[in-house]
C-alpha atoms as a PDB file:
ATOM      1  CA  UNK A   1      24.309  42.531  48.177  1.00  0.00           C
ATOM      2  CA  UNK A   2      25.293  46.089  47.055  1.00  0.00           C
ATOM      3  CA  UNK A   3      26.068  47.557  43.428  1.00  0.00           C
ATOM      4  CA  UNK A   4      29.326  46.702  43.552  1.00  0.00           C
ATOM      5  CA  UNK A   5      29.211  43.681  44.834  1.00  0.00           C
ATOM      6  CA  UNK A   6      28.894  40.996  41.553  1.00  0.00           C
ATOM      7  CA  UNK A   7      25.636  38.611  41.696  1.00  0.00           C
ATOM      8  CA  UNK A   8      27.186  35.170  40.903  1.00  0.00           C
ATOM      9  CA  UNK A   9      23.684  33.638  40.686  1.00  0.00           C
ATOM     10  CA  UNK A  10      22.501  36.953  38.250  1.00  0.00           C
ATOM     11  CA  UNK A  11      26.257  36.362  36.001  1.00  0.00           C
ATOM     12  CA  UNK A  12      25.092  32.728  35.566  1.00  0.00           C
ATOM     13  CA  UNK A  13      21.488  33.572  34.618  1.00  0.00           C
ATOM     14  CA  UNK A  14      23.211  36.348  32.553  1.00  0.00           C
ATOM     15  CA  UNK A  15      25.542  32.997  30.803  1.00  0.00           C
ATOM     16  CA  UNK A  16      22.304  30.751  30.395  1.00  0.00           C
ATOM     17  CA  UNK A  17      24.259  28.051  32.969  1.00  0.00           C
ATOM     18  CA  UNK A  18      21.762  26.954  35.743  1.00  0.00           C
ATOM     19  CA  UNK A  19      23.798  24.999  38.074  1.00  0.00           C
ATOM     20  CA  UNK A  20      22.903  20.811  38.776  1.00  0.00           C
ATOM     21  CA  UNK A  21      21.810  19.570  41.779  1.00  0.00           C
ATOM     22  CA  UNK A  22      24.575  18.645  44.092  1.00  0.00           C
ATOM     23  CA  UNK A  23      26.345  15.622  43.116  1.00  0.00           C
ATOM     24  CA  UNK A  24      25.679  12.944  45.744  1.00  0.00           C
ATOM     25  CA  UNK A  25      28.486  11.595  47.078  1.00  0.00           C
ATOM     26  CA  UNK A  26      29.831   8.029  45.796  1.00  0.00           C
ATOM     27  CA  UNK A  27      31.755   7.180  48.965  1.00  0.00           C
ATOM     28  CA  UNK A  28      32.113   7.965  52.748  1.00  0.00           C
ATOM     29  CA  UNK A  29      32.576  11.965  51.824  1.00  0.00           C
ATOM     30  CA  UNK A  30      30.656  15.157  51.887  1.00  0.00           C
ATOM     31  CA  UNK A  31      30.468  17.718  48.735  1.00  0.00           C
ATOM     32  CA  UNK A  32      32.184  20.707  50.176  1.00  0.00           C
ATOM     33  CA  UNK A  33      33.004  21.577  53.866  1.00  0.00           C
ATOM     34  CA  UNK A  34      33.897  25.716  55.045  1.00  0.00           C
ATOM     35  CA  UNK A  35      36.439  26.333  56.800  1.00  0.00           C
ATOM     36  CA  UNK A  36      37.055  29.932  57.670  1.00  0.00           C
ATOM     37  CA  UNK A  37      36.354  31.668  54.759  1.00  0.00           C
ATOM     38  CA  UNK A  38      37.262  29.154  52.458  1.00  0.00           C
ATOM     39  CA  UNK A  39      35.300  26.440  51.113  1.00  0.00           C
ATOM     40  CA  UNK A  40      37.137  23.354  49.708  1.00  0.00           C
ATOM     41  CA  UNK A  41      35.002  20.810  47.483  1.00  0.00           C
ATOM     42  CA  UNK A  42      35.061  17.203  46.760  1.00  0.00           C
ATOM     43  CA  UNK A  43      36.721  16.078  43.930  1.00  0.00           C
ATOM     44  CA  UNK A  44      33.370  16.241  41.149  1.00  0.00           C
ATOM     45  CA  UNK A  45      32.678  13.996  38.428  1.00  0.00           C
ATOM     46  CA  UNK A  46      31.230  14.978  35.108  1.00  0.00           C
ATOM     47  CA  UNK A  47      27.973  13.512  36.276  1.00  0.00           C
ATOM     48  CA  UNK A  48      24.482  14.595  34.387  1.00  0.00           C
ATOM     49  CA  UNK A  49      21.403  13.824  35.624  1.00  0.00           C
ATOM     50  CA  UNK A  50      22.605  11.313  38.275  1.00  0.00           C
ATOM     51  CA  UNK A  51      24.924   9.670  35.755  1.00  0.00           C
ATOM     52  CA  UNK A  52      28.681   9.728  34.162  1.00  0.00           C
ATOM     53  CA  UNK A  53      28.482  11.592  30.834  1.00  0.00           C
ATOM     54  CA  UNK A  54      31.479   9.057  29.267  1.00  0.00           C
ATOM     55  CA  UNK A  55      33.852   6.958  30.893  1.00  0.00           C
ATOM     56  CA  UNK A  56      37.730   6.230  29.546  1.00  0.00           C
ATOM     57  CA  UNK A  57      40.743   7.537  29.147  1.00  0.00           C
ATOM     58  CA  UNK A  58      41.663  10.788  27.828  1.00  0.00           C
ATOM     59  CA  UNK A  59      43.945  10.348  24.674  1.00  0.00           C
ATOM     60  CA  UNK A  60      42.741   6.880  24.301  1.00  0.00           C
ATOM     61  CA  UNK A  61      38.687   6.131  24.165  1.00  0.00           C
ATOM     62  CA  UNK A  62      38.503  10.080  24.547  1.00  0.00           C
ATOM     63  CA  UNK A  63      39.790  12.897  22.835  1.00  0.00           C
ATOM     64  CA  UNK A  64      40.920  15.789  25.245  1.00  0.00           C
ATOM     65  CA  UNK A  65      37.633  17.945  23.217  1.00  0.00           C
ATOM     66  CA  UNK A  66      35.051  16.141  24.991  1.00  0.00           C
ATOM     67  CA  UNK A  67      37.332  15.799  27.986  1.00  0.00           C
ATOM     68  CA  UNK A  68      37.620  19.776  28.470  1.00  0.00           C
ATOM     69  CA  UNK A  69      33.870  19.745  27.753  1.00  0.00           C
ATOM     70  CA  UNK A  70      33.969  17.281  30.859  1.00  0.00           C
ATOM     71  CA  UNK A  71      36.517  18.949  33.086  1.00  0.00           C
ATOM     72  CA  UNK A  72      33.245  21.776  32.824  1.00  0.00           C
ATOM     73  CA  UNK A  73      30.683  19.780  33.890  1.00  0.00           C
ATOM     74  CA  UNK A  74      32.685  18.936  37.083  1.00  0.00           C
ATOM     75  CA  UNK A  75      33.146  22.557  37.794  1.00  0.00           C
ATOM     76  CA  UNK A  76      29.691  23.319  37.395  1.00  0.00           C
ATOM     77  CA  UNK A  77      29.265  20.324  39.971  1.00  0.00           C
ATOM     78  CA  UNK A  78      31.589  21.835  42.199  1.00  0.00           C
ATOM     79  CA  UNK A  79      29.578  25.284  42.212  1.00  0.00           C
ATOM     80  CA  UNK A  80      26.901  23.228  42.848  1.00  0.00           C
ATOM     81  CA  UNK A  81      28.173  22.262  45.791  1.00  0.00           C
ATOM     82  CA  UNK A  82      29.624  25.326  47.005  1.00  0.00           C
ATOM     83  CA  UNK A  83      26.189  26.817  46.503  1.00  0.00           C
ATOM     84  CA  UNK A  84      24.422  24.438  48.708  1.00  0.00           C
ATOM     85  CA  UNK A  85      26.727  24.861  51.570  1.00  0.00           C
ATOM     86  CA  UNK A  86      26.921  28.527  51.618  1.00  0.00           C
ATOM     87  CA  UNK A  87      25.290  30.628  48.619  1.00  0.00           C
ATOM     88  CA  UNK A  88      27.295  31.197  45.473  1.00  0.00           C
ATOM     89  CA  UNK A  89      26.804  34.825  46.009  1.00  0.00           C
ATOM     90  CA  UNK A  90      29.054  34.737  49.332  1.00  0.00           C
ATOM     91  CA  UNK A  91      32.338  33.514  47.158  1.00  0.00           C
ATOM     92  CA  UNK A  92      35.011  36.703  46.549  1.00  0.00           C
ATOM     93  CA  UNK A  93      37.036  34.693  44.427  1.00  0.00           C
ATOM     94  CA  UNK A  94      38.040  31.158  43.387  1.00  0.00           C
ATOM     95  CA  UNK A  95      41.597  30.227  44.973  1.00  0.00           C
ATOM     96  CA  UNK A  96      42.548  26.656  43.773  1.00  0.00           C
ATOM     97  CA  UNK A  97      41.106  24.788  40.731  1.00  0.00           C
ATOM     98  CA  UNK A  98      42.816  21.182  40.767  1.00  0.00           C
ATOM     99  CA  UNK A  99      42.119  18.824  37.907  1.00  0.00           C
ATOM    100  CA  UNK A 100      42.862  15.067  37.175  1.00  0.00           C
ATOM    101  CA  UNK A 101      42.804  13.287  34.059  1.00  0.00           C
ATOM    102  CA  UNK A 102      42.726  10.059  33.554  1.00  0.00           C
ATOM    103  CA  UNK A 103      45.270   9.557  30.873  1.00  0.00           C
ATOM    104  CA  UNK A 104      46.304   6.987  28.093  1.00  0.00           C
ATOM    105  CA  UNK A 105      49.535   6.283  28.300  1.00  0.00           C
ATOM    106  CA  UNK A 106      51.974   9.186  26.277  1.00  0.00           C
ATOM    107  CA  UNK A 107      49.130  11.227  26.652  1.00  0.00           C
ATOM    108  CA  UNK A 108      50.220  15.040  27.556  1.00  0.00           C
ATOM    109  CA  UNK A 109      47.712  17.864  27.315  1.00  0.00           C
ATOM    110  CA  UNK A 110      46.399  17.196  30.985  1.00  0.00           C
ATOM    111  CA  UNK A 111      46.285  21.633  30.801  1.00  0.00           C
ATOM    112  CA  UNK A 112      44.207  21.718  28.247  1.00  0.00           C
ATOM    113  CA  UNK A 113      41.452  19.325  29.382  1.00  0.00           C
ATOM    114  CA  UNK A 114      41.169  21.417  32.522  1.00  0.00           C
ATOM    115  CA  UNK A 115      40.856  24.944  30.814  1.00  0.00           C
ATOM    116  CA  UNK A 116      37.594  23.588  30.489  1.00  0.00           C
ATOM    117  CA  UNK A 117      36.683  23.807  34.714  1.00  0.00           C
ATOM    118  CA  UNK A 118      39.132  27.009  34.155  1.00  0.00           C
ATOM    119  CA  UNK A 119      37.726  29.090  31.456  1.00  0.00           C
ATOM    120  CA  UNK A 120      34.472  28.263  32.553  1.00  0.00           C
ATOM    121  CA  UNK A 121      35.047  29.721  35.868  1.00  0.00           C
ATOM    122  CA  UNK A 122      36.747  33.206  34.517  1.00  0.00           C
ATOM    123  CA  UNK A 123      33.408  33.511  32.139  1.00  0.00           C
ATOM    124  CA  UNK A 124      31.314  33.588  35.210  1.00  0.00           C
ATOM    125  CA  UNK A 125      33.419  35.278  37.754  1.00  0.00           C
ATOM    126  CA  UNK A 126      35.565  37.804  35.654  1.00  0.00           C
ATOM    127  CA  UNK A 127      38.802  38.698  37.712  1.00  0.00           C
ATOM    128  CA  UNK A 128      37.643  36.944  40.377  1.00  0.00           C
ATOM    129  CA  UNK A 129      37.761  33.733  38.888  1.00  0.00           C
ATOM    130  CA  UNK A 130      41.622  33.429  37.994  1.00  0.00           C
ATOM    131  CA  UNK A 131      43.173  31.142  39.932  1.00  0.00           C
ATOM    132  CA  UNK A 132      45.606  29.103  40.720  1.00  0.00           C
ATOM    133  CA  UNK A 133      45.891  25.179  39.357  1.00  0.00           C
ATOM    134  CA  UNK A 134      47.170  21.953  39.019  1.00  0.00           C
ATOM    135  CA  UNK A 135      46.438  19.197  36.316  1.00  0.00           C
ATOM    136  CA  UNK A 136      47.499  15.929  36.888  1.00  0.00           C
ATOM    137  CA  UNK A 137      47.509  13.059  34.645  1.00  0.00           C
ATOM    138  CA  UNK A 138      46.857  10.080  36.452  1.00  0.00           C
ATOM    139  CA  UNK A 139      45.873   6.025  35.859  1.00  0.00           C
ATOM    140  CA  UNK A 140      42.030   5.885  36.363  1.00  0.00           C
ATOM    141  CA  UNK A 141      39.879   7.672  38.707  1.00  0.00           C
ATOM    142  CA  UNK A 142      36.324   7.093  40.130  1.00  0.00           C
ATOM    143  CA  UNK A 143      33.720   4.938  37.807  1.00  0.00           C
ATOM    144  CA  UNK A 144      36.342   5.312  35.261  1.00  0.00           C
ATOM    145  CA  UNK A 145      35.537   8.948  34.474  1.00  0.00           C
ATOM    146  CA  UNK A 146      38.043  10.655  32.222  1.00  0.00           C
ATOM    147  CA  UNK A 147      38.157  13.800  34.399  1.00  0.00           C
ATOM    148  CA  UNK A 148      37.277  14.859  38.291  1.00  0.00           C
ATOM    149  CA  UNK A 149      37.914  18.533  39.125  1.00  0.00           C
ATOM    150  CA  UNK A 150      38.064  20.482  42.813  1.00  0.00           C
ATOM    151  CA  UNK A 151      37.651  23.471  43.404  1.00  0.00           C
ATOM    152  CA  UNK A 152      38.758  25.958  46.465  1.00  0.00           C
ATOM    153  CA  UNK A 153      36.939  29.550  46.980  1.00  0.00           C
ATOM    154  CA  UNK A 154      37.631  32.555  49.188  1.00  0.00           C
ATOM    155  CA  UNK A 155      34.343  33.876  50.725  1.00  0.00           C
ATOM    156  CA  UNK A 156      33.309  37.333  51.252  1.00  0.00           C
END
């Protein structure tokens, strides 16, 4: 790496974050695959230490605070992952940030839940972390987790 080039792992340290272990998967998937010079994650649970931090449905069982707080904990998943395959240090920029959140009916504020995974990732990457994104509201997901997040970077 050269002075100009930003330390990911050093803008973490910087944050107090230390990234999880990878996520293992719950199905017939892997956590992230390269292709080119982008790497594309698995959709990422808000698992902590092996397990689901809450389960339910945002704007029912749980409020969208605690959901956001979620939507974070899968991003930090997802750089988990992208770190294992091929060094957080080797991303330029994060692309794509999709979010889903499992959502009581009328609920609305799908955007706000993910600026959790989203303002998360512009703390640690600056400029290079805007990106775009979708957040979709949809019926359940996995284990019943109120939010999964995936993430696409651009590598150096």
């Amino acid at each position: 790496m050269t002075e100009s080039t930003p330390s990911w792992t050093a803008r973490l340290a910087e944050l107090g974050i230390r990234l999880p272990p990878v996520a293992a998967p719950v199905a017939s998937y892997v956590p992230a695959v390269r292709t080119g010079q982008l790497v594309m994650t698995s959709g990422q649970l808000p698992f902590v230490d092996g397990g689901l931090r809450r389960t339910g449905k945002v704007g029912g069982s749980v409020d969208a605070e605690d959901a956001a707080h979620d939507a974070k904990v899968c991003a930090l998943n997802a750089l988990a992952a992208v770190d294992d395959l091929v060094g957080l240090d080797s991303v330029a920029r994060v692309v794509r940030v999709v979010g889903y959140v499992a959502s009581a009916e009328g609920f609305t504020g799908q955007p706000r839940v993910v600026n959790g995974a989203s303002e998360l990732l512009g703390r640690v990457f600056g400029e290079a972390g805007h990106h775009a994104r979708s957040a979709v509201g949809v019926a359940e997901l996995p284990m019943g987790a109120p939010v999964e997040v995936e993430l696409t970077v651009e590598l150096r």
